[in-house]
N, C-alpha and C. Protein backbone atom coordinates (compact mmCIF):
# COMPACT_ATOMS: atom_id res chain seq x y z
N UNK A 1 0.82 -1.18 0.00
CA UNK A 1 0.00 0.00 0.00
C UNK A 1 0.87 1.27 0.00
N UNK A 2 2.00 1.28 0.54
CA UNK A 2 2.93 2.53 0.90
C UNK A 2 3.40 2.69 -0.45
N UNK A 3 3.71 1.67 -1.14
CA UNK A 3 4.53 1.85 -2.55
C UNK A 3 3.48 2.06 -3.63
N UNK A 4 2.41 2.55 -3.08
CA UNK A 4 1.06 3.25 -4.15
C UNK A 4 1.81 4.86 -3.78
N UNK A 5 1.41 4.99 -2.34
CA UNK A 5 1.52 6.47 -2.36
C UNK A 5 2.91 6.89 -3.09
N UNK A 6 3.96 6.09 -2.64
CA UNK A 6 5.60 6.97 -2.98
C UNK A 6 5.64 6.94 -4.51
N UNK A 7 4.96 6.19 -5.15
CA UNK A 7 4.52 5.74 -6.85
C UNK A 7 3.99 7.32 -6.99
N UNK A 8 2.81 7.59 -6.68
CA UNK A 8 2.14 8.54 -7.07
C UNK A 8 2.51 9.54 -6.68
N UNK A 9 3.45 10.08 -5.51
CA UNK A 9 4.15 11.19 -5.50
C UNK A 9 5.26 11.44 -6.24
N UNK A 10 5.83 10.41 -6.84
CA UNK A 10 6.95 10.39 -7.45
C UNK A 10 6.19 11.03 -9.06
N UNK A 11 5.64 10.35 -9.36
CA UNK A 11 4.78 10.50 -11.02
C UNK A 11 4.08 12.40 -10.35
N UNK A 12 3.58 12.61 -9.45
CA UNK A 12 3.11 13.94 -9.44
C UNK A 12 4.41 15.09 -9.36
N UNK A 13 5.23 14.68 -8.82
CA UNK A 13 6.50 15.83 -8.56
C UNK A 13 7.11 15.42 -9.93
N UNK A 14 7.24 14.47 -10.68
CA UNK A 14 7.63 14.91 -12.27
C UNK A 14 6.59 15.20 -13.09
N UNK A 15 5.65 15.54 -12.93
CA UNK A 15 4.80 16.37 -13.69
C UNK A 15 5.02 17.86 -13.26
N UNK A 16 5.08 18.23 -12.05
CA UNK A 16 5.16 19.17 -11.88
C UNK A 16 6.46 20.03 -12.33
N UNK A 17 7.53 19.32 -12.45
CA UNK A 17 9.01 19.80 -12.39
C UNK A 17 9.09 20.05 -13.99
N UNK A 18 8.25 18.61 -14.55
CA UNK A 18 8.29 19.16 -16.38
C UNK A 18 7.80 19.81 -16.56
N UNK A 19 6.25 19.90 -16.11
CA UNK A 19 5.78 21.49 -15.98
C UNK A 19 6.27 22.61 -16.24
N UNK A 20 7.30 22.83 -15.04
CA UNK A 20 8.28 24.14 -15.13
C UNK A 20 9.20 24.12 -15.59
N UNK A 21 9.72 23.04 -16.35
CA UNK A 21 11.05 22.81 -17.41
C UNK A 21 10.19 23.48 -18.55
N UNK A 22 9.16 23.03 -19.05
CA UNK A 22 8.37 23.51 -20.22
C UNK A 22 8.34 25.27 -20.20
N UNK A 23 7.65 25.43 -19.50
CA UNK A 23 7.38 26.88 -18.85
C UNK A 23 8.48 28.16 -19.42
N UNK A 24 9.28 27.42 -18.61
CA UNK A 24 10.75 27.69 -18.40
C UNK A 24 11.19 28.21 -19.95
N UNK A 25 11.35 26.95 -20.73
CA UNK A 25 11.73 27.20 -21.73
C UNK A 25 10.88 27.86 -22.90
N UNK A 26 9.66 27.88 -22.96
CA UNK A 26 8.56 29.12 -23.27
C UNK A 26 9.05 30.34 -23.38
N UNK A 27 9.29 30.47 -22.30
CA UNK A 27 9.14 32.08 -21.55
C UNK A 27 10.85 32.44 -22.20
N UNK A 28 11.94 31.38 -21.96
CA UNK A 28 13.42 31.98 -22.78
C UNK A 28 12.94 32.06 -24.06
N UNK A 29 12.30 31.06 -24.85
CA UNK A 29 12.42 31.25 -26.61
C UNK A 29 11.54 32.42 -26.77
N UNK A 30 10.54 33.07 -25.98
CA UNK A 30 9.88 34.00 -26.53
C UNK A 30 10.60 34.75 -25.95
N UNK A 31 11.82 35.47 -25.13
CA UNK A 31 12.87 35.79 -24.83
C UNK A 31 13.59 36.34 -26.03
N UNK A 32 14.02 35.29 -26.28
CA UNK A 32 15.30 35.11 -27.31
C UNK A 32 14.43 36.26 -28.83
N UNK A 33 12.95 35.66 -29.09
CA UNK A 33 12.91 36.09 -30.32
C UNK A 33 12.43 37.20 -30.43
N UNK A 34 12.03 38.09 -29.19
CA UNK A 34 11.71 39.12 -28.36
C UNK A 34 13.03 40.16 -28.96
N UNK A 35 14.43 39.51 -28.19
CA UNK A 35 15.46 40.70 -28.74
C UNK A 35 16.22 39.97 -30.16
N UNK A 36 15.87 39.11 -30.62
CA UNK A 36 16.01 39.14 -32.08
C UNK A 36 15.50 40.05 -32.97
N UNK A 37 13.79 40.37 -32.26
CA UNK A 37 13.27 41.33 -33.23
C UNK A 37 13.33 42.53 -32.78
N UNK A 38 14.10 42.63 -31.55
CA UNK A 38 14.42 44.20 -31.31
C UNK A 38 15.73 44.86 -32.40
N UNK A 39 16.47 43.80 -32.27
CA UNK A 39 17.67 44.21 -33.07
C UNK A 39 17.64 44.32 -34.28
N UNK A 40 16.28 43.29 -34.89
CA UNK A 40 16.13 43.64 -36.40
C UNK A 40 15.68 44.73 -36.74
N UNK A 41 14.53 45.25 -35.86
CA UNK A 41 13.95 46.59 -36.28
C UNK A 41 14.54 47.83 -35.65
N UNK A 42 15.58 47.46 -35.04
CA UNK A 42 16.34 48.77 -34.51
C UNK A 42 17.52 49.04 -35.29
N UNK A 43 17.96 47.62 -36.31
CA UNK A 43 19.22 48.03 -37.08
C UNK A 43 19.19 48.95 -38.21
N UNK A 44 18.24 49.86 -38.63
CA UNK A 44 18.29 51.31 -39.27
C UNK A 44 19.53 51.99 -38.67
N UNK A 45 19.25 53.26 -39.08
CA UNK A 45 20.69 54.33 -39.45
C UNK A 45 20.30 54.46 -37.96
N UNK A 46 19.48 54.69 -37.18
CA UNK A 46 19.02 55.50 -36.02
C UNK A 46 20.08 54.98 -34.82
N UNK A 47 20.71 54.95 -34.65
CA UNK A 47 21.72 54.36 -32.90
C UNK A 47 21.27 54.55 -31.53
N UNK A 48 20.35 55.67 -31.71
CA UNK A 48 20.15 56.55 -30.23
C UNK A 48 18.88 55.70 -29.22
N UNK A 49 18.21 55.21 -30.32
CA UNK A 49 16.77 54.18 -29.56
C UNK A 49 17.30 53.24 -29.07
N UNK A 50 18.69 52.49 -29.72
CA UNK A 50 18.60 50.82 -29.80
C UNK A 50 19.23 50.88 -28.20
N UNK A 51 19.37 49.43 -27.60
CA UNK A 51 19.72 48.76 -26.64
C UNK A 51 20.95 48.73 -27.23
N UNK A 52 21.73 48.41 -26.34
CA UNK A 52 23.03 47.32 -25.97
C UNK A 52 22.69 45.78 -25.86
N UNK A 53 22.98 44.87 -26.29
CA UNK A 53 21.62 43.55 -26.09
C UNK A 53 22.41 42.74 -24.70
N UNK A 54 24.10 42.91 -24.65
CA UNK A 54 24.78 42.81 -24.04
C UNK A 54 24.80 43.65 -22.17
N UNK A 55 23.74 44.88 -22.31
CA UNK A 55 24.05 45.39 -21.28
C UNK A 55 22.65 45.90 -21.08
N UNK A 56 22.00 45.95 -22.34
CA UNK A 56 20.05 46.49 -22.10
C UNK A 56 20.01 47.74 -21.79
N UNK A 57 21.39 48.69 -22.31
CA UNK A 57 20.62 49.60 -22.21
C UNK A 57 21.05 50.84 -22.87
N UNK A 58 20.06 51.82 -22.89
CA UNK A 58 19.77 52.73 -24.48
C UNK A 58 21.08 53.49 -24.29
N UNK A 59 21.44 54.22 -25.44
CA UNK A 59 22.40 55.41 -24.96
C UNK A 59 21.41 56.65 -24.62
N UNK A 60 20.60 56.72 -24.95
CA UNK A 60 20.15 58.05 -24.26
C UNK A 60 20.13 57.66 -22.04
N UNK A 61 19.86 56.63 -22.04
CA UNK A 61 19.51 56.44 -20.95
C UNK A 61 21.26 56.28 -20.30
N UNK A 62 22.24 55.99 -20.46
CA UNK A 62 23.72 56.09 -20.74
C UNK A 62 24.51 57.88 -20.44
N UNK A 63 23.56 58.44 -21.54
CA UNK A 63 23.95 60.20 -21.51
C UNK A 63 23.24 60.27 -20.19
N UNK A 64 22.38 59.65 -20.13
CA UNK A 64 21.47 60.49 -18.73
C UNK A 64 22.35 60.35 -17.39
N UNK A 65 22.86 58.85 -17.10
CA UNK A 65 23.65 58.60 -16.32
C UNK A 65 25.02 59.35 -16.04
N UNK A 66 25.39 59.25 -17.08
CA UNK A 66 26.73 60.13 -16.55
C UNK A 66 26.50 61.32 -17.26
N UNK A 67 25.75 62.30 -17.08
CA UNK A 67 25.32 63.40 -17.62
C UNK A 67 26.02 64.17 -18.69
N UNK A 68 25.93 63.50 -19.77
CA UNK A 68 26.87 64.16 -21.08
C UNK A 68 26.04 63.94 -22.17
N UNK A 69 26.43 64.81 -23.12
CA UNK A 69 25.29 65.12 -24.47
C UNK A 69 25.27 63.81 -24.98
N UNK A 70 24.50 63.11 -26.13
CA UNK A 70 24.50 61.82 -26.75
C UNK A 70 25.25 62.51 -27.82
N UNK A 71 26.29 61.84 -28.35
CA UNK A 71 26.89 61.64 -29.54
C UNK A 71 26.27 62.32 -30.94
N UNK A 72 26.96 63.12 -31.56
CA UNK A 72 26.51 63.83 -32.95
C UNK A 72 27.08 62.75 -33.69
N UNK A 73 26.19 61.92 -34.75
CA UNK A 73 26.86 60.88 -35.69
C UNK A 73 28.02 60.59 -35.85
N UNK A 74 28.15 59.72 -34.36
CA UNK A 74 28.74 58.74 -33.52
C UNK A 74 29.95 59.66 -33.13
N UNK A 75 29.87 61.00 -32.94
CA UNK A 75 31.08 61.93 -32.43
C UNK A 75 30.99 62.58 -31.31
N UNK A 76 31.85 62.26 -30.37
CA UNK A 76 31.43 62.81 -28.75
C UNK A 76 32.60 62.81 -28.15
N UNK A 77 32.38 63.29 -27.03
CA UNK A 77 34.05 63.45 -26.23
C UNK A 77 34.11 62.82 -25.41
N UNK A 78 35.25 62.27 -25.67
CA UNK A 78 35.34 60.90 -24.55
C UNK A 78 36.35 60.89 -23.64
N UNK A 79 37.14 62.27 -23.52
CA UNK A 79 37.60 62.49 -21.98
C UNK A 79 36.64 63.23 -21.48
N UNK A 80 35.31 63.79 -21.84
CA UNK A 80 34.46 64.11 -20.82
C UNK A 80 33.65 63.01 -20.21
N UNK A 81 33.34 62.14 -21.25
CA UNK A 81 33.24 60.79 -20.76
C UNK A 81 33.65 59.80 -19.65
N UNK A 82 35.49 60.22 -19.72
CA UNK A 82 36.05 59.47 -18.78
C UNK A 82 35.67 60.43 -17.66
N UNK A 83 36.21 61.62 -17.87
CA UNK A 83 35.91 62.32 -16.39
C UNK A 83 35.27 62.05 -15.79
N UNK A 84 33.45 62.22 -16.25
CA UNK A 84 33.02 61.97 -15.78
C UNK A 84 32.74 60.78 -14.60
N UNK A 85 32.83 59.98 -15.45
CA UNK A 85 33.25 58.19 -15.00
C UNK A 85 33.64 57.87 -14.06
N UNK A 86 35.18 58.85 -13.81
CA UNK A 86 35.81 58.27 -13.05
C UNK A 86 35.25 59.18 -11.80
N UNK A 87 34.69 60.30 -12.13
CA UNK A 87 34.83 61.09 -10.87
C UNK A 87 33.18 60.47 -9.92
N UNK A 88 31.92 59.83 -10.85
CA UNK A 88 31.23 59.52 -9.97
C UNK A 88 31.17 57.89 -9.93
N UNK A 89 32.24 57.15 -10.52
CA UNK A 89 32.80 55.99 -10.09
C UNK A 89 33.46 55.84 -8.82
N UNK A 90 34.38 56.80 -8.59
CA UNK A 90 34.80 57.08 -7.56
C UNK A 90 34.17 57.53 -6.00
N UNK A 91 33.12 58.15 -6.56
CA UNK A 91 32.35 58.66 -5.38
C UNK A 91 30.75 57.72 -4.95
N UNK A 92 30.77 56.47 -5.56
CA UNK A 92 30.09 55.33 -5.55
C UNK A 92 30.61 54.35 -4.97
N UNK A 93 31.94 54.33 -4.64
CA UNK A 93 32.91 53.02 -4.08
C UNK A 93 32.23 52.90 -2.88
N UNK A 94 31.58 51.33 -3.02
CA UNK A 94 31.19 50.50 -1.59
C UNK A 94 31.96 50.65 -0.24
N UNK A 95 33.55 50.68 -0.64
CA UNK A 95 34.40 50.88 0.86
C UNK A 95 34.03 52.41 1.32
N UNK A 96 33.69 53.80 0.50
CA UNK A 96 33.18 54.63 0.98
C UNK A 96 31.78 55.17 1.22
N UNK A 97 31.07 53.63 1.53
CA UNK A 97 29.92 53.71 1.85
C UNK A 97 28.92 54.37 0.65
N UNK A 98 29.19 54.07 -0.57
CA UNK A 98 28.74 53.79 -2.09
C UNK A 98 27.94 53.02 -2.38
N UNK A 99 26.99 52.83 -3.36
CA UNK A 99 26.43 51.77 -3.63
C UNK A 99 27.25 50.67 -5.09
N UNK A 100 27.20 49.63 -4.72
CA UNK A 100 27.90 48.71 -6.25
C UNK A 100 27.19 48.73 -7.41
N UNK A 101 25.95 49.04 -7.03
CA UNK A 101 24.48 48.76 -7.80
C UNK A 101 24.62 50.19 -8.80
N UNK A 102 24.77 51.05 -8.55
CA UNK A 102 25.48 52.10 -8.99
C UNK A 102 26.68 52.37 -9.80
N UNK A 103 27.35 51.67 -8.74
CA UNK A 103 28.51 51.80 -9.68
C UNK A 103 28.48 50.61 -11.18
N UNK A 104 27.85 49.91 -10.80
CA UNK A 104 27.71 49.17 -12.19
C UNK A 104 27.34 49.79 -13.14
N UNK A 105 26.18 50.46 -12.63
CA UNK A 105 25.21 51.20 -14.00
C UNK A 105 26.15 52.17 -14.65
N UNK A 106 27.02 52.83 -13.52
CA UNK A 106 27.88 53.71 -14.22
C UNK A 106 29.13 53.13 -15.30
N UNK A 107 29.70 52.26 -14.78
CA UNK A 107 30.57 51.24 -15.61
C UNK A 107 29.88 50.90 -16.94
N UNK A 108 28.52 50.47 -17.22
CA UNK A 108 27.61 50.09 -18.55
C UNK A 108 27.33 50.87 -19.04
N UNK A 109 27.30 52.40 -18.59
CA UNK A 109 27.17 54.03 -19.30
C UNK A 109 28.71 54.00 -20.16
N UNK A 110 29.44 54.12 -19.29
CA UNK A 110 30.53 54.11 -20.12
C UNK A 110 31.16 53.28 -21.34
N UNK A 111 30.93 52.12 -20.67
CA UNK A 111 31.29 50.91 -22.06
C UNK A 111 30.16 51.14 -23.18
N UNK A 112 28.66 51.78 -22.97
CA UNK A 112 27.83 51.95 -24.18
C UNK A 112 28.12 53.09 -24.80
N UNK A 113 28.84 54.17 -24.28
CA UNK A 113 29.06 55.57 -24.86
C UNK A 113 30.65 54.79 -25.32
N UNK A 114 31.24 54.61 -25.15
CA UNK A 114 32.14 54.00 -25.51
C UNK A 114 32.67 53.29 -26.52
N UNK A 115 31.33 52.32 -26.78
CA UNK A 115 31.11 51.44 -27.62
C UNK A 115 30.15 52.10 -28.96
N UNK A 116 29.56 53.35 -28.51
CA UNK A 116 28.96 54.21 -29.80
C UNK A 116 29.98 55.40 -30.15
N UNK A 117 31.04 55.64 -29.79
CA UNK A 117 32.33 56.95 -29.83
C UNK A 117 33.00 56.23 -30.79
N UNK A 118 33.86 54.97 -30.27
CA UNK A 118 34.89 54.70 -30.54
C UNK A 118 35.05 54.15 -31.72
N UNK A 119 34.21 53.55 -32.66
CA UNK A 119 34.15 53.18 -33.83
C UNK A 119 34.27 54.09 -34.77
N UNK A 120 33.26 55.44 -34.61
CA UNK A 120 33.34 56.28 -34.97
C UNK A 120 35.33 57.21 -35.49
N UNK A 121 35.60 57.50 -34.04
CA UNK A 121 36.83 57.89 -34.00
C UNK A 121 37.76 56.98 -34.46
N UNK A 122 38.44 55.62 -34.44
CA UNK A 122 38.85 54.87 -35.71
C UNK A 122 38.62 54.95 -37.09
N UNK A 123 37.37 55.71 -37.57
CA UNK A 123 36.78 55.75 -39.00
C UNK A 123 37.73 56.73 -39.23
N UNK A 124 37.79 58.04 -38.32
CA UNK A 124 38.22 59.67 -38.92
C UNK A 124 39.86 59.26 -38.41
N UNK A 125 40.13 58.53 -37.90
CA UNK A 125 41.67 58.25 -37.69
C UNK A 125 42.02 58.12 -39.26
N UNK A 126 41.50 56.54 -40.05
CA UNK A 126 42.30 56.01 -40.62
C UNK A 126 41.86 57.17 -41.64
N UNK A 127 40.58 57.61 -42.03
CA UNK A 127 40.47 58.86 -43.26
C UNK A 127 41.40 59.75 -42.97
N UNK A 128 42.10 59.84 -41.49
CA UNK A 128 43.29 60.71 -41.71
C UNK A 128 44.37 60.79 -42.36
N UNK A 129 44.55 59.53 -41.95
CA UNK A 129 46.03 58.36 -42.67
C UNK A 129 45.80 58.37 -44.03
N UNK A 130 44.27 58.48 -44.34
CA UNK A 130 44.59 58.13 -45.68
C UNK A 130 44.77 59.60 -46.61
N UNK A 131 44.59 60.34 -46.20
CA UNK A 131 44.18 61.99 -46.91
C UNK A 131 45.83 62.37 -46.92
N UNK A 132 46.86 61.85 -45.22
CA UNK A 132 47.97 62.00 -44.77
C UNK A 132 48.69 61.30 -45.88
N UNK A 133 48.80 60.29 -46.46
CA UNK A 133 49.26 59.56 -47.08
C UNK A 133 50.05 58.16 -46.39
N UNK A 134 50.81 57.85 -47.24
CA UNK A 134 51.85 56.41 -46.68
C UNK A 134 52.94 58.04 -46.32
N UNK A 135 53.51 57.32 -44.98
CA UNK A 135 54.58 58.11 -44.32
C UNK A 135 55.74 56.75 -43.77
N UNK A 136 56.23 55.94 -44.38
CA UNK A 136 56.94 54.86 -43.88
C UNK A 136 57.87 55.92 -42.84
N UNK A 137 58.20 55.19 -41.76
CA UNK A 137 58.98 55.64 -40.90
C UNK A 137 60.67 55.17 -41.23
N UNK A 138 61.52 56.12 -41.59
CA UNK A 138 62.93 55.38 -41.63
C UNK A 138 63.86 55.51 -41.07
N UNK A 139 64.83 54.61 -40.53
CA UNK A 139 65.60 54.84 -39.75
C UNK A 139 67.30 54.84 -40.78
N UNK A 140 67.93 55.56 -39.99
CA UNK A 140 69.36 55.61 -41.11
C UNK A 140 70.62 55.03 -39.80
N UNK A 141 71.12 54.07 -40.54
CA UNK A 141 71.91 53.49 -39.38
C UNK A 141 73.54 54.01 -39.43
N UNK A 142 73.85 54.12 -38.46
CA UNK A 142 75.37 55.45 -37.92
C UNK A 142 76.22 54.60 -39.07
C-alpha cells in the first residue's frame, strides 16, 4: 500500500518539475525572439533608440547617467566621458559607503558611450592616414 503512495508522488512531482522545465523554456524562446526582433527593427541608421543587447541599455539612458550630451553621428568626447566616470565611479565606491548597484550602471554608461564613440573615432583616424598619405617611418643606421 505505501509503494502506491511513494509511486504517485513520485509520477506527481515529475509532472510538476516538467511542468516548469516547459514553462521555463517558453518564456526563454519568446525571450530570445523578443530581442532578435528588437535588433532587427532597430538596425536602421538610427543608434540613439537601440539597446546594448549585451548590457540592455539605451544610450540616451547612458547620456542620462553620466550626464553628457549623446553623440553627434557617432562623435562625442570621450575624456568628458572618462571624467566623468571616473569622478562619480569614484564617489560610488562601496568601501566609501557607495552603492555597487550604482557603480555598475555607471561602468555600462561608459562601455555603451564607448562602444557608440569609438568606432566612430577609428573611421576619422584612418580617413586621416589616408588623406595623410603612406609616411613609412625610416631609420638611417650610424
Amino acid at each position: 500500500m505505501a509503494y502506491r503512495y511513494i509511486t504517485q508522488a513520485v509520477i506527481i512531482g515529475t509532472r510538476v518539475v516538467g511542468r516548469a522545465f516547459a514553462e521555463a523554456y517558453r518564456q526563454a524562446s519568446a525571450s530570445s525572439q523578443y530581442q532578435r526582433a528588437q535588433a532587427k527593427n532597430g538596425g536602421g541608421s538610427g543608434a540613439s533608440g537601440r539597446s546594448n543587447l549585451s548590457s540592455g541599455m539605451t544610450l540616451d539612458e547612458a547620456c542620462k547617467i553620466l550626464n553628457v550630451k549623446p553623440p553627434q553621428n557617432g562623435k562625442g568626447d570621450i575624456d568628458e566621458v572618462m571624467e566623468r566616470f571616473k569622478r562619480l565611479f569614484d564617489s560610488n565606491d562601496p568601501n566609501k559607503g557607495g552603492s555597487f548597484y550604482l557603480q555598475s550602471k555607471i561602468l555600462r554608461a561608459r562601455e555603451r558611450l564607448e562602444a557608440e564613440i569609438k568606432p566612430a573615432a577609428e573611421k576619422a583616424q584612418q580617413e586621416a592616414e589616408v588623406k595623410e598619405g603612406w609616411n613609412p617611418k625610416l631609420y638611417k643606421d650610424r
